[in-house]
N, C-alpha and C. Protein backbone atom coordinates (compact mmCIF):
# COMPACT_ATOMS: atom_id res chain seq x y z
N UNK A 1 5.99 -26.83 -32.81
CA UNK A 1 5.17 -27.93 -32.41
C UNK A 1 4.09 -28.15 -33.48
N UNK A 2 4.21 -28.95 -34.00
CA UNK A 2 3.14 -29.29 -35.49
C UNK A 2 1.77 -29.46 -34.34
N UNK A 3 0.76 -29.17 -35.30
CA UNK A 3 -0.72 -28.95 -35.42
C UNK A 3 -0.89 -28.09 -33.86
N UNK A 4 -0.19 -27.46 -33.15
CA UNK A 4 -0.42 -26.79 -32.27
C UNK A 4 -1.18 -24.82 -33.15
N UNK A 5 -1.87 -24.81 -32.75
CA UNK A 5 -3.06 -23.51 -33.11
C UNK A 5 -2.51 -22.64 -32.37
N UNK A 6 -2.32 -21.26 -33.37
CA UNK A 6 -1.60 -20.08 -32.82
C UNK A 6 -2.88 -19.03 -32.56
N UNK A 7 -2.39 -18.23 -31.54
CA UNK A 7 -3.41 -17.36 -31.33
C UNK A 7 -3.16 -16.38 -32.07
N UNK A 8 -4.48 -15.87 -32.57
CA UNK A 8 -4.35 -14.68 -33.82
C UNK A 8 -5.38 -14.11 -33.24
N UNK A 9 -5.16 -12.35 -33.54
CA UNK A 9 -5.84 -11.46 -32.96
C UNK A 9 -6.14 -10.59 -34.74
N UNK A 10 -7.70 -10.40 -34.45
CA UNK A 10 -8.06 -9.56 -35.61
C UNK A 10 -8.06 -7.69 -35.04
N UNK A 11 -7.28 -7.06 -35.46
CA UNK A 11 -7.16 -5.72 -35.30
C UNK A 11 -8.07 -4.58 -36.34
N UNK A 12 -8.53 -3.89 -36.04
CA UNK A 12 -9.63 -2.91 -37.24
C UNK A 12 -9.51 -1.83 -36.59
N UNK A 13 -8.33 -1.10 -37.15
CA UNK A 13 -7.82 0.18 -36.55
C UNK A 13 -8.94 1.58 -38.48
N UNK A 14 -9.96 2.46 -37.29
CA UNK A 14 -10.46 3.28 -38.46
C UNK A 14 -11.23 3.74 -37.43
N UNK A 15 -12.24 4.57 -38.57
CA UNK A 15 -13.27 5.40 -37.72
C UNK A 15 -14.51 4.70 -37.16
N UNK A 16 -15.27 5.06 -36.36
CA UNK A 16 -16.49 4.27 -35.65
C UNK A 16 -17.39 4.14 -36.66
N UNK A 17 -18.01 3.52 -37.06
CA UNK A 17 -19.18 3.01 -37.39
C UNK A 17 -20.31 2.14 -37.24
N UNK A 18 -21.23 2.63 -37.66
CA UNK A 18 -21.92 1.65 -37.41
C UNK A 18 -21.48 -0.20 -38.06
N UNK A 19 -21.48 0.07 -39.33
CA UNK A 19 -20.41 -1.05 -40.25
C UNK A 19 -19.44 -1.55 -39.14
N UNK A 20 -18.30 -0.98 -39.11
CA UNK A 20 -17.53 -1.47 -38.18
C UNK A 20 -18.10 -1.96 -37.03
N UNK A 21 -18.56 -1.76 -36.36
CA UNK A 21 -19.25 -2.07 -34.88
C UNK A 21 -19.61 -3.70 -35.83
N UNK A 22 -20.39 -3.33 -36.46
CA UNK A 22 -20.98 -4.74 -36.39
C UNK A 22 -20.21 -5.88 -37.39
N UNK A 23 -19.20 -5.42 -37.89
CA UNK A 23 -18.27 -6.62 -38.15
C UNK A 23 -16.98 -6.81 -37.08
N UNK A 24 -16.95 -5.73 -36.09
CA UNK A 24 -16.43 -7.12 -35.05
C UNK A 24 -16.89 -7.62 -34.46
N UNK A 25 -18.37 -7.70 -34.42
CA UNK A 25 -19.22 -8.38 -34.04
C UNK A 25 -19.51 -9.60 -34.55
N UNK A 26 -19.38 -9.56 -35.67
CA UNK A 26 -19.37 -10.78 -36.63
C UNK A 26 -17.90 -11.52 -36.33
N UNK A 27 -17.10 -10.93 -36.07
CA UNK A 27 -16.00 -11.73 -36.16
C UNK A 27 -15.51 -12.86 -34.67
N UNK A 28 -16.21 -12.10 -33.53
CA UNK A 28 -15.93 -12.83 -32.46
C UNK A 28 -16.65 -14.06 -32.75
N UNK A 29 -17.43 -14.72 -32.89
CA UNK A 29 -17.77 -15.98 -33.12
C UNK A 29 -16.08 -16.89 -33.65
N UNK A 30 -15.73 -15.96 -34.87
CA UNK A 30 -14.52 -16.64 -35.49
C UNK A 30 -13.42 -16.97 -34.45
N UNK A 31 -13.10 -15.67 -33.61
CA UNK A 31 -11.76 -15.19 -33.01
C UNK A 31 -12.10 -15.70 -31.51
N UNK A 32 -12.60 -15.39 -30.99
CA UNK A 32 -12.91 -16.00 -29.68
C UNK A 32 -13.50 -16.64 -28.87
N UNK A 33 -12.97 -17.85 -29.36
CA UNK A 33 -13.19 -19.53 -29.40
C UNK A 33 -11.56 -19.57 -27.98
N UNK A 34 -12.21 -19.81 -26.68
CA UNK A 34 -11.15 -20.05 -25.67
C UNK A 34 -9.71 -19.03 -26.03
N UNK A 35 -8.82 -19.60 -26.00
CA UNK A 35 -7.33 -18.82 -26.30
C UNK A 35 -6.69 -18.85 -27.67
N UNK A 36 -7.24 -19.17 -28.59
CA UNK A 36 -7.30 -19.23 -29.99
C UNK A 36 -6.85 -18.04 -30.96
N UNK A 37 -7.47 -17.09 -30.38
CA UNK A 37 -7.79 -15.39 -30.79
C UNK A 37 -8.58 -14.65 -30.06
N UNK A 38 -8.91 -13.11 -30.53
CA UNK A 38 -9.24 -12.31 -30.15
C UNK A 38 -9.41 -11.09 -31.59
N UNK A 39 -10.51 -10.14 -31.35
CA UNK A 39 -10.52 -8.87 -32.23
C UNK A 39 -10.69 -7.87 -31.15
N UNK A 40 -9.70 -7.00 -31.53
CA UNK A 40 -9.94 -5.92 -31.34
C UNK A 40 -9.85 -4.38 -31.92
N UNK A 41 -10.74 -3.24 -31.58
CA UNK A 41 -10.77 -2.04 -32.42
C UNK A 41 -9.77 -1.52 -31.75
N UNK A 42 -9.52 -0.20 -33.13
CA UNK A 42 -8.69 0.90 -32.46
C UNK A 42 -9.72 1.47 -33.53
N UNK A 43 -10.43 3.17 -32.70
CA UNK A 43 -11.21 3.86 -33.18
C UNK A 43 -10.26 4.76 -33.67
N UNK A 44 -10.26 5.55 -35.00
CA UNK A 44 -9.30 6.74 -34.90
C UNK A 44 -9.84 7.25 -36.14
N UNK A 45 -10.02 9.13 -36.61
CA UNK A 45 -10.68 9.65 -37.21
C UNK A 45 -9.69 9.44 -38.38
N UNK A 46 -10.35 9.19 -39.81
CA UNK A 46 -9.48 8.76 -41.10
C UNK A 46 -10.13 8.52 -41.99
N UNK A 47 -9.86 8.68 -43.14
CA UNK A 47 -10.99 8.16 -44.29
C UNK A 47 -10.75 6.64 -44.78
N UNK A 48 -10.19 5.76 -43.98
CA UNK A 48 -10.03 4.31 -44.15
C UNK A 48 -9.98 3.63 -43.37
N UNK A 49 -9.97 2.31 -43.33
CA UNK A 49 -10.21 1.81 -42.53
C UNK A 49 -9.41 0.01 -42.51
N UNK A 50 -7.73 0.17 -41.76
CA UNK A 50 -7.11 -1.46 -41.47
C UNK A 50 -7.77 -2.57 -41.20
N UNK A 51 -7.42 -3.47 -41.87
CA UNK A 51 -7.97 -4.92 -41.21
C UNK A 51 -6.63 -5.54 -40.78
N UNK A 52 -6.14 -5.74 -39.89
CA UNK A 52 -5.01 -6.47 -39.48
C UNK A 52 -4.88 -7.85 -38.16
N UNK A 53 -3.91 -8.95 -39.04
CA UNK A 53 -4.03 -10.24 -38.25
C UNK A 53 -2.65 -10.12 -37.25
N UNK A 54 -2.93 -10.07 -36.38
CA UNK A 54 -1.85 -10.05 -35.55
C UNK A 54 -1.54 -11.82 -34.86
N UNK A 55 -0.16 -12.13 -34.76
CA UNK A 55 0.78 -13.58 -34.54
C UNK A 55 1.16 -12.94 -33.29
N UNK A 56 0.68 -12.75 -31.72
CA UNK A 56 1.75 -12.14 -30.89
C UNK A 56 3.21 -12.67 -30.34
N UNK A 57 2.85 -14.38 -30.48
CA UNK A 57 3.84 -15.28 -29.95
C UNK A 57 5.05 -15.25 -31.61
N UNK A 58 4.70 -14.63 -32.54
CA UNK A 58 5.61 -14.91 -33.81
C UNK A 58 6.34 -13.31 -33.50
N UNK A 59 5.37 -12.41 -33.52
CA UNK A 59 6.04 -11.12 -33.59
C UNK A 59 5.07 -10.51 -35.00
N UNK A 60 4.26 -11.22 -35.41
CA UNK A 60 3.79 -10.96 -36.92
C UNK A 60 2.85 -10.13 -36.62
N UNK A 61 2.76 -9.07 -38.01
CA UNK A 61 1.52 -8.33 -37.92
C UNK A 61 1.59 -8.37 -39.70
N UNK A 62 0.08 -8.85 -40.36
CA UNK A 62 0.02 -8.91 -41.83
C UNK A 62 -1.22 -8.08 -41.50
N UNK A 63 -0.96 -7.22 -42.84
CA UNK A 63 -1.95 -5.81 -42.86
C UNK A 63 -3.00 -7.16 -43.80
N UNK A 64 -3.91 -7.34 -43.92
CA UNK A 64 -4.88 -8.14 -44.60
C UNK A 64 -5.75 -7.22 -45.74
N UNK A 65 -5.70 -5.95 -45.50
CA UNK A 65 -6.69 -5.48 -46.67
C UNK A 65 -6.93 -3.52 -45.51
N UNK A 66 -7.21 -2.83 -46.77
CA UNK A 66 -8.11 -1.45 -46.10
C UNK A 66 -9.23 -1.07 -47.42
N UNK A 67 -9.87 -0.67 -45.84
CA UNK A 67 -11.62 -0.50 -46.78
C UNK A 67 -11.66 1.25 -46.86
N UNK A 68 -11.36 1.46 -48.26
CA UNK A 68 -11.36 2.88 -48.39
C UNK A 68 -12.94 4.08 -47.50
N UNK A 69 -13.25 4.77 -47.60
CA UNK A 69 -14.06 5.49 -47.13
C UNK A 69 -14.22 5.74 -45.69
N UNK A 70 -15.12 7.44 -45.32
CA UNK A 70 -15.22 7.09 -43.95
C UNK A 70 -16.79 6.38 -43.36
N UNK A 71 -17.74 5.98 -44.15
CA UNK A 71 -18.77 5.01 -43.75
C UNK A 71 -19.08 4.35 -45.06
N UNK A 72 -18.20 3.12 -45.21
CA UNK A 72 -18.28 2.12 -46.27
C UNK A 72 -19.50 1.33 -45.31
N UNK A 73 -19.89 0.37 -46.72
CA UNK A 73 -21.32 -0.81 -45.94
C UNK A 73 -20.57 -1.54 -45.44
N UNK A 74 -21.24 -2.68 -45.06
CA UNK A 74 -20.73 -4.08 -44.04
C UNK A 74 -20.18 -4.91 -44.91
N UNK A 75 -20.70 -4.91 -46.25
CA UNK A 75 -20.22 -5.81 -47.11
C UNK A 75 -18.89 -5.81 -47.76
N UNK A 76 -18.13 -3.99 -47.82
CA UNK A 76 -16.85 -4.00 -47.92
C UNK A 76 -15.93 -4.12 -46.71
N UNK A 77 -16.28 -4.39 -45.90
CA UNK A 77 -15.76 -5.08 -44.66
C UNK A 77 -15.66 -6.89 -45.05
N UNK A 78 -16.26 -7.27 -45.34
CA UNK A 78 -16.82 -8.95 -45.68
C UNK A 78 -15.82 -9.47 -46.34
N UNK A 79 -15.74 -8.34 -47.13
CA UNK A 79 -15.21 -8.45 -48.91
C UNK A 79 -13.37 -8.37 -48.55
N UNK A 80 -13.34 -7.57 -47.99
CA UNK A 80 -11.75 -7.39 -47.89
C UNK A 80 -11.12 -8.53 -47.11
N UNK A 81 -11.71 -8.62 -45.26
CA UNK A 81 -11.36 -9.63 -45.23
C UNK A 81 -11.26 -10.70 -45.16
N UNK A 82 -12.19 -11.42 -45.97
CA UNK A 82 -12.96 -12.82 -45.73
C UNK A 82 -11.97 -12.99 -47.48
N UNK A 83 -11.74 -12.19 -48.15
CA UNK A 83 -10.52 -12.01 -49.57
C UNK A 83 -9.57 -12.45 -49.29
N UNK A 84 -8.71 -11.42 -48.52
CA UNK A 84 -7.82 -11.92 -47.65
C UNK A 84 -7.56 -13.17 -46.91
N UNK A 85 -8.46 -13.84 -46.29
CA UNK A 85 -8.07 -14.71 -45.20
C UNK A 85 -8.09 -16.03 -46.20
N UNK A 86 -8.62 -15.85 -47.59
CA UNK A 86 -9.06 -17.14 -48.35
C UNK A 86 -7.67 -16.97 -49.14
N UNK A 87 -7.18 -15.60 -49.38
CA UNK A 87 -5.68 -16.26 -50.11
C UNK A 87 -4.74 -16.27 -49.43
N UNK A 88 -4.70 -16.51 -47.90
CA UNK A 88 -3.63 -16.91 -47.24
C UNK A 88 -3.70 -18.29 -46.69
N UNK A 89 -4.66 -18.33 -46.46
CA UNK A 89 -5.70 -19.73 -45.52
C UNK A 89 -6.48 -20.38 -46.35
N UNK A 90 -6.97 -20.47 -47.07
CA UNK A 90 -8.21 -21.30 -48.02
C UNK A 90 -9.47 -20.95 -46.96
N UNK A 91 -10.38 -21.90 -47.43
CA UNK A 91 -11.49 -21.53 -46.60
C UNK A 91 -11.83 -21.71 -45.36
N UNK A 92 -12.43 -20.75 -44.54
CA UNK A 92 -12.61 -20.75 -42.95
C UNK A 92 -13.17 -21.73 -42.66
């Protein structure tokens, strides 16, 4: 169905942080806009940290970027996937 909007879910599977905490915080403004999208964490102990866009109605999962370390800043969060989403998508 042309110009019909797929729901995409932002996934950030890594360890807790403070960083993390507050970029999916940042991101719900983006993602959860009515039935559009959604983010959600998966906490898990690791020295990195997934950014992943999930398609549930396609079956798709595109890994978008990982932010090496176990407490990187907010800004390599920003950096990876706001990188990402501009060379798949152009600008938000």
């Amino acid at each position: 169905m042309p110009g019909r909007r797929l729901f995409k879910r932002v996934v950030i599977v890594g360890p807790r942080t403070r960083a993390a905490e507050r970029f999916a915080e940042e991101l719900f403004p983006y993602f959860n806009r009515g039935v559009n999208g959604s983010v959600r964490t998966v906490w898990v102990e690791r020295g990195y940290t997934e950014i992943w866009l999930e398609v549930p109605s396609r079956g798709e999962r595109i890994l978008l970027g990982v932010v090496r370390g176990r407490d990187p800043p907010l800004r390599a969060y920003r950096a990876v996937f706001w990188g990402a989403w501009r060379r798949l998508f152009g600008r938000p």
